[in-house]
PDB file of N, CA and C in Angstrom:
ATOM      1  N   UNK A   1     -60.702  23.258  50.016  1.00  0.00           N
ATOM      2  CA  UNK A   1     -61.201  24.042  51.119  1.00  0.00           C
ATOM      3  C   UNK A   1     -60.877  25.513  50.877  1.00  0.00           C
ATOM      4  N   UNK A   2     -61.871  26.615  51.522  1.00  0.00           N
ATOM      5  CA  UNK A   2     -61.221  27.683  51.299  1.00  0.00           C
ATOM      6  C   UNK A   2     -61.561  28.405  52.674  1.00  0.00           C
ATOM      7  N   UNK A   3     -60.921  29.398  53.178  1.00  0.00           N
ATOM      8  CA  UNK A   3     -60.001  29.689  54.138  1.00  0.00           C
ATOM      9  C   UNK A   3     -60.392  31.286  54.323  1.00  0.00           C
ATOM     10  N   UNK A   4     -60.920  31.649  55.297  1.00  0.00           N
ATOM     11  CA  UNK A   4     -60.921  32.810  55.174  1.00  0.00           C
ATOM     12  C   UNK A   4     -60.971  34.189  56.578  1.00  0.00           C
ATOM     13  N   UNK A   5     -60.103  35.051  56.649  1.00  0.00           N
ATOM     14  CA  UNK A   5     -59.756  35.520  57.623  1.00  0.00           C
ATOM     15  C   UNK A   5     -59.743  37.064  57.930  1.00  0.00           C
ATOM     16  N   UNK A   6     -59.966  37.535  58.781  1.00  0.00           N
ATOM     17  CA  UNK A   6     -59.826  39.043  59.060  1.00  0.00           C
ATOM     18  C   UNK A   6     -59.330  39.540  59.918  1.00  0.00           C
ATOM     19  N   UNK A   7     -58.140  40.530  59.491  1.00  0.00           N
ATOM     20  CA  UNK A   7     -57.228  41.153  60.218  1.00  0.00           C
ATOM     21  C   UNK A   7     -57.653  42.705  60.406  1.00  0.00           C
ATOM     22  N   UNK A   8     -57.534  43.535  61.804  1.00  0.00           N
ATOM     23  CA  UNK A   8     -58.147  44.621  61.601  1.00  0.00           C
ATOM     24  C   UNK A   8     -57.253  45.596  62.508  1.00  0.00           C
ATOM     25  N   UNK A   9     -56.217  46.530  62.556  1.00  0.00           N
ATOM     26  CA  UNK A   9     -55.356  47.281  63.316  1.00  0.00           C
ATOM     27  C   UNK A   9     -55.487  48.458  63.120  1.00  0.00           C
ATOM     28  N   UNK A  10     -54.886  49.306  63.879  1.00  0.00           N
ATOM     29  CA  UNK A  10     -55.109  50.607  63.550  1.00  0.00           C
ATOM     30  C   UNK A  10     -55.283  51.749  62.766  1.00  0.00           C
ATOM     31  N   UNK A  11     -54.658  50.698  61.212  1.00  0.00           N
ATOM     32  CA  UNK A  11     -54.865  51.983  59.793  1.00  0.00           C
ATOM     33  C   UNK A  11     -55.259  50.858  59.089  1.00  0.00           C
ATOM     34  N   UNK A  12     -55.490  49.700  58.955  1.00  0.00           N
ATOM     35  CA  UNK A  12     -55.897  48.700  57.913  1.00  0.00           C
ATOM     36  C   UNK A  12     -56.712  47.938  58.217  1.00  0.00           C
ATOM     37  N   UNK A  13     -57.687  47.142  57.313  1.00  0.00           N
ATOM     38  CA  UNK A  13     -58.742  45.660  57.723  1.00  0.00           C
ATOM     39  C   UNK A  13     -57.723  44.999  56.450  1.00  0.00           C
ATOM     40  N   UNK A  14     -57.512  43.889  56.943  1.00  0.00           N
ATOM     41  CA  UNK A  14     -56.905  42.918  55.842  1.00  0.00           C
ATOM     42  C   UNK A  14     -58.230  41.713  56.064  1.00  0.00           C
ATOM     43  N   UNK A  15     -58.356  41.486  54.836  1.00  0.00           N
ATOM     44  CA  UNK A  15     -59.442  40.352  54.398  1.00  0.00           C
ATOM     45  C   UNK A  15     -58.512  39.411  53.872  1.00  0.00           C
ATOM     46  N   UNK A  16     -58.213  38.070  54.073  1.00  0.00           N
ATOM     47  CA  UNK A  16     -57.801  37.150  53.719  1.00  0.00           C
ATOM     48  C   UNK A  16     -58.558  36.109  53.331  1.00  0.00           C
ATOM     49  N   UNK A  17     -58.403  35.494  51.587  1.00  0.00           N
ATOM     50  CA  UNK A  17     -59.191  34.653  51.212  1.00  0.00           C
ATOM     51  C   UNK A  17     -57.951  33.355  50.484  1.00  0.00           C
ATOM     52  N   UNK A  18     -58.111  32.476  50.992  1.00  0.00           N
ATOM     53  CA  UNK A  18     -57.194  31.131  50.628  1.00  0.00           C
ATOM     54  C   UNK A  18     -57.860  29.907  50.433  1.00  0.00           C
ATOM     55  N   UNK A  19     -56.884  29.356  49.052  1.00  0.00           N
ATOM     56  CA  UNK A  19     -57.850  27.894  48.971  1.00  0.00           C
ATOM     57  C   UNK A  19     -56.721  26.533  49.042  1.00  0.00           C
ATOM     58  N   UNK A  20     -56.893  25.668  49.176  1.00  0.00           N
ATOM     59  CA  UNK A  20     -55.989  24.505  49.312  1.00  0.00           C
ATOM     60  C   UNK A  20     -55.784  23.678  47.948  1.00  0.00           C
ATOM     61  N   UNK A  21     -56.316  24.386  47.100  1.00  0.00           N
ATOM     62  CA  UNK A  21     -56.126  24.326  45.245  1.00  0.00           C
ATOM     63  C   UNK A  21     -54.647  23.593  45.058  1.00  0.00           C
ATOM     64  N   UNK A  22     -54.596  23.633  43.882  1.00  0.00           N
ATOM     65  CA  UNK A  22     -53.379  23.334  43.102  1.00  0.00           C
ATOM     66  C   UNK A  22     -52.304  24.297  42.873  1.00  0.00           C
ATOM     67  N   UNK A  23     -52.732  25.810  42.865  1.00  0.00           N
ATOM     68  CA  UNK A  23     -52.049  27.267  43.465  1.00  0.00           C
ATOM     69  C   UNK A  23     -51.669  27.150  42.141  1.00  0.00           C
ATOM     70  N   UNK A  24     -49.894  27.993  41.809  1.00  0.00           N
ATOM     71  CA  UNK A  24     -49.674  28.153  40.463  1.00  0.00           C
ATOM     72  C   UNK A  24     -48.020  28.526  40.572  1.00  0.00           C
ATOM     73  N   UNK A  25     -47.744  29.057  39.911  1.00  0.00           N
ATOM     74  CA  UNK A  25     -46.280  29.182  39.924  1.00  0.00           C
ATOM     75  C   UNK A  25     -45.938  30.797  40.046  1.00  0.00           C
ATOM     76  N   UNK A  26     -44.615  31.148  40.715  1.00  0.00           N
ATOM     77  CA  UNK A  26     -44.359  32.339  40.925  1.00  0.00           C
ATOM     78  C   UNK A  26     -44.435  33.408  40.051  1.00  0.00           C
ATOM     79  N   UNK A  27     -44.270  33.169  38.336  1.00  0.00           N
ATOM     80  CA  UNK A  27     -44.295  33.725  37.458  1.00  0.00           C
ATOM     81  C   UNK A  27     -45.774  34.062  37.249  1.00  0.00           C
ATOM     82  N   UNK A  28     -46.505  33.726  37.636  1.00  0.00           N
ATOM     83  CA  UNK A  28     -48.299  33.369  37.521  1.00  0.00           C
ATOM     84  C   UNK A  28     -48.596  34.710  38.179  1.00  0.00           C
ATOM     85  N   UNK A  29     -48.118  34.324  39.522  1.00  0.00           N
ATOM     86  CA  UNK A  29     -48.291  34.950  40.743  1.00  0.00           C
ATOM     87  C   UNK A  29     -48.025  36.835  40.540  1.00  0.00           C
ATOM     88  N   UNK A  30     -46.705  36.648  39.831  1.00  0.00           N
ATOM     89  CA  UNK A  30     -46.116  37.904  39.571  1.00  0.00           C
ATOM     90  C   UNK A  30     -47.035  38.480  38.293  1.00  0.00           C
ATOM     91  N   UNK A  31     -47.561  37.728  37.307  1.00  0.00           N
ATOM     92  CA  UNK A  31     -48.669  38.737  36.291  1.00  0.00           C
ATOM     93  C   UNK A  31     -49.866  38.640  37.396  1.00  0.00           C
ATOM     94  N   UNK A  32     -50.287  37.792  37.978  1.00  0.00           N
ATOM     95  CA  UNK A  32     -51.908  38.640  38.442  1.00  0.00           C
ATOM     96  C   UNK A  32     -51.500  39.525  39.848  1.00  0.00           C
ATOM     97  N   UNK A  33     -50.279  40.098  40.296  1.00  0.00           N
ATOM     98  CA  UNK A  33     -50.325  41.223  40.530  1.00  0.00           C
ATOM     99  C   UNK A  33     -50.045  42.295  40.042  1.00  0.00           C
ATOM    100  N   UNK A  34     -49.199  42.224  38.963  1.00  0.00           N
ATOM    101  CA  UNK A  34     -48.858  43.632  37.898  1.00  0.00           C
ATOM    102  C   UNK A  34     -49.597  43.560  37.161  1.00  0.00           C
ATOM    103  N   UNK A  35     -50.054  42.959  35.748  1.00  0.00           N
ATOM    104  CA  UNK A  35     -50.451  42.825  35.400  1.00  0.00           C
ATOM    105  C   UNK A  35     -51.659  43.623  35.028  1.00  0.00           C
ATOM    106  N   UNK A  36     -52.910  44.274  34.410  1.00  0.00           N
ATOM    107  CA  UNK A  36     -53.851  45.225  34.140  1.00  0.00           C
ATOM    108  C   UNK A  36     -54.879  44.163  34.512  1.00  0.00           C
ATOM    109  N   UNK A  37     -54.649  43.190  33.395  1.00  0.00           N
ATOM    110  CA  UNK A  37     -55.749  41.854  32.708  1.00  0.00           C
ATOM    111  C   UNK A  37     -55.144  40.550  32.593  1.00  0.00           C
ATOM    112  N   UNK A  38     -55.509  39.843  33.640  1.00  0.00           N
ATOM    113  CA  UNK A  38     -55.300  38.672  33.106  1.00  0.00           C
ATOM    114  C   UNK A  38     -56.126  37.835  32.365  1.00  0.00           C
ATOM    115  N   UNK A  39     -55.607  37.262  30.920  1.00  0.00           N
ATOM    116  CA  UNK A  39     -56.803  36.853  30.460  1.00  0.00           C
ATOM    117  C   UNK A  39     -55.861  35.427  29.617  1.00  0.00           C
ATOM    118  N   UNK A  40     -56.461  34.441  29.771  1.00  0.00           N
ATOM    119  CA  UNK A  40     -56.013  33.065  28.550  1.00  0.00           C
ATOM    120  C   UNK A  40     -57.441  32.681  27.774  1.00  0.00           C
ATOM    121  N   UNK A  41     -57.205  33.092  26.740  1.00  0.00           N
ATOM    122  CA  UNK A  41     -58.744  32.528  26.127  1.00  0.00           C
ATOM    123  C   UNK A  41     -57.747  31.403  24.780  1.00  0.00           C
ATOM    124  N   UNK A  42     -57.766  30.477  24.621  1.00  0.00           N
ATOM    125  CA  UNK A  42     -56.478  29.642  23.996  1.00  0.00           C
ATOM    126  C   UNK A  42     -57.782  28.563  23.003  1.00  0.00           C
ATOM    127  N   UNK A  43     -57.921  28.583  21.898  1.00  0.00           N
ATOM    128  CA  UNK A  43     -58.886  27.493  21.312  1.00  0.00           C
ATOM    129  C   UNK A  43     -58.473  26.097  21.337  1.00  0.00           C
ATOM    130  N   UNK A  44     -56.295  25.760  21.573  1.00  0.00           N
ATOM    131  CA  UNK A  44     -55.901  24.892  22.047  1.00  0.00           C
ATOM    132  C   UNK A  44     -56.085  23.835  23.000  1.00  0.00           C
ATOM    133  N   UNK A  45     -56.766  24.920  24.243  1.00  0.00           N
ATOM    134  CA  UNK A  45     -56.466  23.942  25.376  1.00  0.00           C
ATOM    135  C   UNK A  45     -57.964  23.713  25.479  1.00  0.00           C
ATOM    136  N   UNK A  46     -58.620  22.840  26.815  1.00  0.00           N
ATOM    137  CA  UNK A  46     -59.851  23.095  27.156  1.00  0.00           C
ATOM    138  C   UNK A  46     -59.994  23.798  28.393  1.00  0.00           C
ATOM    139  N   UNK A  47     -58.772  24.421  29.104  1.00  0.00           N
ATOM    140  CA  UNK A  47     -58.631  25.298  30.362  1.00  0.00           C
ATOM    141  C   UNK A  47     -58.915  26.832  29.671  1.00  0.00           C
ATOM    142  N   UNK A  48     -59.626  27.180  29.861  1.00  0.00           N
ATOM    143  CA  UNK A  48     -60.436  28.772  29.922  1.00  0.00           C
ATOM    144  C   UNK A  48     -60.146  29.338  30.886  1.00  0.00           C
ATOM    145  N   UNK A  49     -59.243  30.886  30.941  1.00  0.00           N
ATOM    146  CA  UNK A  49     -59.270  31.001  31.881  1.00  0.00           C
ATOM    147  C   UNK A  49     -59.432  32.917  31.512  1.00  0.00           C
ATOM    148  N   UNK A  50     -60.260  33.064  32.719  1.00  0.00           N
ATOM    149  CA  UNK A  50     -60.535  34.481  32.158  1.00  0.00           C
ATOM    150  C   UNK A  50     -60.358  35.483  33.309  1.00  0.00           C
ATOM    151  N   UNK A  51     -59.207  36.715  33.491  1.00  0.00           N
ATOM    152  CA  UNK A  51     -58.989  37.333  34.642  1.00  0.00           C
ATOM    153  C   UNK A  51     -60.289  38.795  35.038  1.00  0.00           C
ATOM    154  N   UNK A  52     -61.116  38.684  34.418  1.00  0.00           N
ATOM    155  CA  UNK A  52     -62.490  40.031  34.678  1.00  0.00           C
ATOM    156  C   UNK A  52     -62.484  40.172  35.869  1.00  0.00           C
ATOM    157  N   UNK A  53     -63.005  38.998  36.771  1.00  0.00           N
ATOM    158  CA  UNK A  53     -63.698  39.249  38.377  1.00  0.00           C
ATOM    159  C   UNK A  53     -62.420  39.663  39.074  1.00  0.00           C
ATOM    160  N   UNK A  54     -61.155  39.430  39.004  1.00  0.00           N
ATOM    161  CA  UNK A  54     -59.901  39.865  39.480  1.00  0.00           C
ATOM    162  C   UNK A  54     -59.580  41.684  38.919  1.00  0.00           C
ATOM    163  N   UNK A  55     -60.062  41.906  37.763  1.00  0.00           N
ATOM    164  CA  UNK A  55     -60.057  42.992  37.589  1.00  0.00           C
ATOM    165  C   UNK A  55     -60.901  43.924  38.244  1.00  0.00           C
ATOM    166  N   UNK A  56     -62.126  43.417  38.102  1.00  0.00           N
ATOM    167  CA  UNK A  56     -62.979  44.146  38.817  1.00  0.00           C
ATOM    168  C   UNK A  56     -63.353  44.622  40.491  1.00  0.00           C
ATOM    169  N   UNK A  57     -62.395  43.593  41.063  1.00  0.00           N
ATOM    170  CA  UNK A  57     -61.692  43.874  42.554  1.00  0.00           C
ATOM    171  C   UNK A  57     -60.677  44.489  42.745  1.00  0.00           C
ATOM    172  N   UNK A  58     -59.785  43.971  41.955  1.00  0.00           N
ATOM    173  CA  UNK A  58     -58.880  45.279  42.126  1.00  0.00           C
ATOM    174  C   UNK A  58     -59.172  46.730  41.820  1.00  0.00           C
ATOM    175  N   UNK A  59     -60.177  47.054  40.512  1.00  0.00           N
ATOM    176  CA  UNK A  59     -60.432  48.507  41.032  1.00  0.00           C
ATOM    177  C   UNK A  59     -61.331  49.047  41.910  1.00  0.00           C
ATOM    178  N   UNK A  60     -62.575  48.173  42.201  1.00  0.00           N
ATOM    179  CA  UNK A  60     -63.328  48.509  43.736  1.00  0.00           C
ATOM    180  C   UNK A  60     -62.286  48.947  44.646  1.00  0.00           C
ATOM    181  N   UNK A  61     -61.026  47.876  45.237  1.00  0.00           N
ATOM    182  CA  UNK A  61     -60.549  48.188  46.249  1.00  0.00           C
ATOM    183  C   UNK A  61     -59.412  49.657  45.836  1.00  0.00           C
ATOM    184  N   UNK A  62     -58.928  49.742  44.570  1.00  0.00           N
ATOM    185  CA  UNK A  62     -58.485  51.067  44.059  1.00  0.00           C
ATOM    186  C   UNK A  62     -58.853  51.840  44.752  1.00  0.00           C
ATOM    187  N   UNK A  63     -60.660  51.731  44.075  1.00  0.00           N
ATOM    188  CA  UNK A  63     -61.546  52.669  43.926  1.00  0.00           C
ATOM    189  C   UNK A  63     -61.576  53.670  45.667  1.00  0.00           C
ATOM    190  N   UNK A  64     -61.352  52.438  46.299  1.00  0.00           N
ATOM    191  CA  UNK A  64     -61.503  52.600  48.060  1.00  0.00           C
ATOM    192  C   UNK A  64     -60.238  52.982  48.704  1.00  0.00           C
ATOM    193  N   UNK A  65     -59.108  53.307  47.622  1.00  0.00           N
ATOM    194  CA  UNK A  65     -57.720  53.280  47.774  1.00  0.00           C
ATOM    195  C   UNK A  65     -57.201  52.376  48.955  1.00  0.00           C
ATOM    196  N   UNK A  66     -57.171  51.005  48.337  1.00  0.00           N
ATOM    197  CA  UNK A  66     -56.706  49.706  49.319  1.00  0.00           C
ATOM    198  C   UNK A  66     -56.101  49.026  48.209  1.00  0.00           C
ATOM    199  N   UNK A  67     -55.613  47.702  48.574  1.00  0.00           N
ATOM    200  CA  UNK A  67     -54.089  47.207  47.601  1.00  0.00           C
ATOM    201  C   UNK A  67     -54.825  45.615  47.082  1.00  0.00           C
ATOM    202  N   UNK A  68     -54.340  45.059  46.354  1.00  0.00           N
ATOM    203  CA  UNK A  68     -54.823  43.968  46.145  1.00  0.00           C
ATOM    204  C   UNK A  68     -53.920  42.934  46.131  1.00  0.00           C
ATOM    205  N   UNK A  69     -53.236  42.031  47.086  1.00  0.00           N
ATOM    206  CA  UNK A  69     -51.825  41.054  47.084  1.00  0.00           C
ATOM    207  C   UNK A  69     -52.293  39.513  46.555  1.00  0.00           C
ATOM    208  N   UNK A  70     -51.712  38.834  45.701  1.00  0.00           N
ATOM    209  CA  UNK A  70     -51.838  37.480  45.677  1.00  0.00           C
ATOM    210  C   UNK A  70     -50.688  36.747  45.854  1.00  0.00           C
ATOM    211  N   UNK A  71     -50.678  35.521  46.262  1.00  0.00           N
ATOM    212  CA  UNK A  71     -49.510  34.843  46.570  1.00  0.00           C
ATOM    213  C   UNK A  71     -49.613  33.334  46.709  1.00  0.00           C
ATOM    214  N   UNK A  72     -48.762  32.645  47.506  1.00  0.00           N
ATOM    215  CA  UNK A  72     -49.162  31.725  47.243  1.00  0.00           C
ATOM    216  C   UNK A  72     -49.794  31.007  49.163  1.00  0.00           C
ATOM    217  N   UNK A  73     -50.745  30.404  49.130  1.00  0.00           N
ATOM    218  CA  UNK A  73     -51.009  29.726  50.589  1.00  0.00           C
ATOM    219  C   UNK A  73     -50.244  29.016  51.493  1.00  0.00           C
ATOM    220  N   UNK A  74     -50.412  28.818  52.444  1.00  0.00           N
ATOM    221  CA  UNK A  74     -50.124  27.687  53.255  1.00  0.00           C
ATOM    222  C   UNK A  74     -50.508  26.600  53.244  1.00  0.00           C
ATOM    223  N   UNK A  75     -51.980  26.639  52.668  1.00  0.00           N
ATOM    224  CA  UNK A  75     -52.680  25.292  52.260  1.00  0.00           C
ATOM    225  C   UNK A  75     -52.378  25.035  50.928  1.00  0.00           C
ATOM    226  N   UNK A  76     -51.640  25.445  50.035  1.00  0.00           N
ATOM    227  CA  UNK A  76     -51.290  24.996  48.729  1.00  0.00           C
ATOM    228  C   UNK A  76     -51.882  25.302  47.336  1.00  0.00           C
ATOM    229  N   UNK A  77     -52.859  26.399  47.539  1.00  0.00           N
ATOM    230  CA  UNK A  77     -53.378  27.034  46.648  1.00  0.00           C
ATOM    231  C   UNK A  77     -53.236  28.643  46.276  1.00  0.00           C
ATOM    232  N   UNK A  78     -53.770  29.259  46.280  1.00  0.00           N
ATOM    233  CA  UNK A  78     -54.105  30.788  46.429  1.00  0.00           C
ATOM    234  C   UNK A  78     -54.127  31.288  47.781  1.00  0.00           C
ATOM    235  N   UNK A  79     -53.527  33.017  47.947  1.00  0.00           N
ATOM    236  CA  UNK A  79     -53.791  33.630  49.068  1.00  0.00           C
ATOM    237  C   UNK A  79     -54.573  35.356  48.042  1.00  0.00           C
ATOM    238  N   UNK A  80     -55.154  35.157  48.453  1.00  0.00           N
ATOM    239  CA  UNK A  80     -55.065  36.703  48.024  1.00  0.00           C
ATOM    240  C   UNK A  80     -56.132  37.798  49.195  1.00  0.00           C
ATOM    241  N   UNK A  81     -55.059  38.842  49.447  1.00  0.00           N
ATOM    242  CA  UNK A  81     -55.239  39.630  50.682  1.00  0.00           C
ATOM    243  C   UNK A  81     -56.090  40.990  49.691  1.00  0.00           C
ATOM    244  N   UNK A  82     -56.603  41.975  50.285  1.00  0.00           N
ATOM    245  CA  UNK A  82     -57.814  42.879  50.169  1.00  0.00           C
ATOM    246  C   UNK A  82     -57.153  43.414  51.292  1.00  0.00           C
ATOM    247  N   UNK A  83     -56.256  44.708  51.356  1.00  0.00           N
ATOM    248  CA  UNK A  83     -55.635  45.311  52.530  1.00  0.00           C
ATOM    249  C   UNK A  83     -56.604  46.827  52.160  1.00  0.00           C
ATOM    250  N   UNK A  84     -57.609  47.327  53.278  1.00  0.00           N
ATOM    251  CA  UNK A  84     -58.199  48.531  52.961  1.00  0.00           C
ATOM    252  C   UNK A  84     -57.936  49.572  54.484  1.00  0.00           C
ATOM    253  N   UNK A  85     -57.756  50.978  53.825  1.00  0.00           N
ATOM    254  CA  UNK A  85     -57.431  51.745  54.953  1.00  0.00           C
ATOM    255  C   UNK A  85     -59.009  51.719  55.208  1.00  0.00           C
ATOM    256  N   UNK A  86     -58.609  52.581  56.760  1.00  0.00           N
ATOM    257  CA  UNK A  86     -59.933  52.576  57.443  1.00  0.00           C
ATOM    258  C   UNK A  86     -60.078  54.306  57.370  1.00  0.00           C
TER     259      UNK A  86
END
């Protein structure tokens, strides 16, 4: 399932998008927010995993000077917030 919410106060809109996934581990969590690029391209495994569309939101919302948070859900997957000034 995915989950999705909007918060809107006096200097911020927070967009909240969450899924009830398999989520990931804190160390995960901590590169796709520092991180530039996340990218696993591995000929090992058959999990592909490629971080572009995460890049490319985070600098739109840059671009809009707003923040980009990921974490982990309540439903057990992904949270990731889109906090933009107004």
């Amino acid at each position: 399932m995915i989950y999705a919410s909007v918060d809107d106060d006096n200097n911020t809109c927070k967009i909240c998008i969450e899924d009830s996934g398999t989520g990931t581990c804190d160390k995960q969590i901590d590169l796709l927010n520092n991180a530039p690029h996340y990218m696993v391209c591995d000929t090992n495994t058959t999990e592909q995993r490629h971080g572009l569309e995460l890049l490319i939101v985070k600098q739109i919302i840059k671009g809009h000077h707003g923040k980009v948070r990921i974490d982990h859900s309540q439903y057990g997957g992904l949270k990731v917030v889109l906090i933009m000034p107004k």
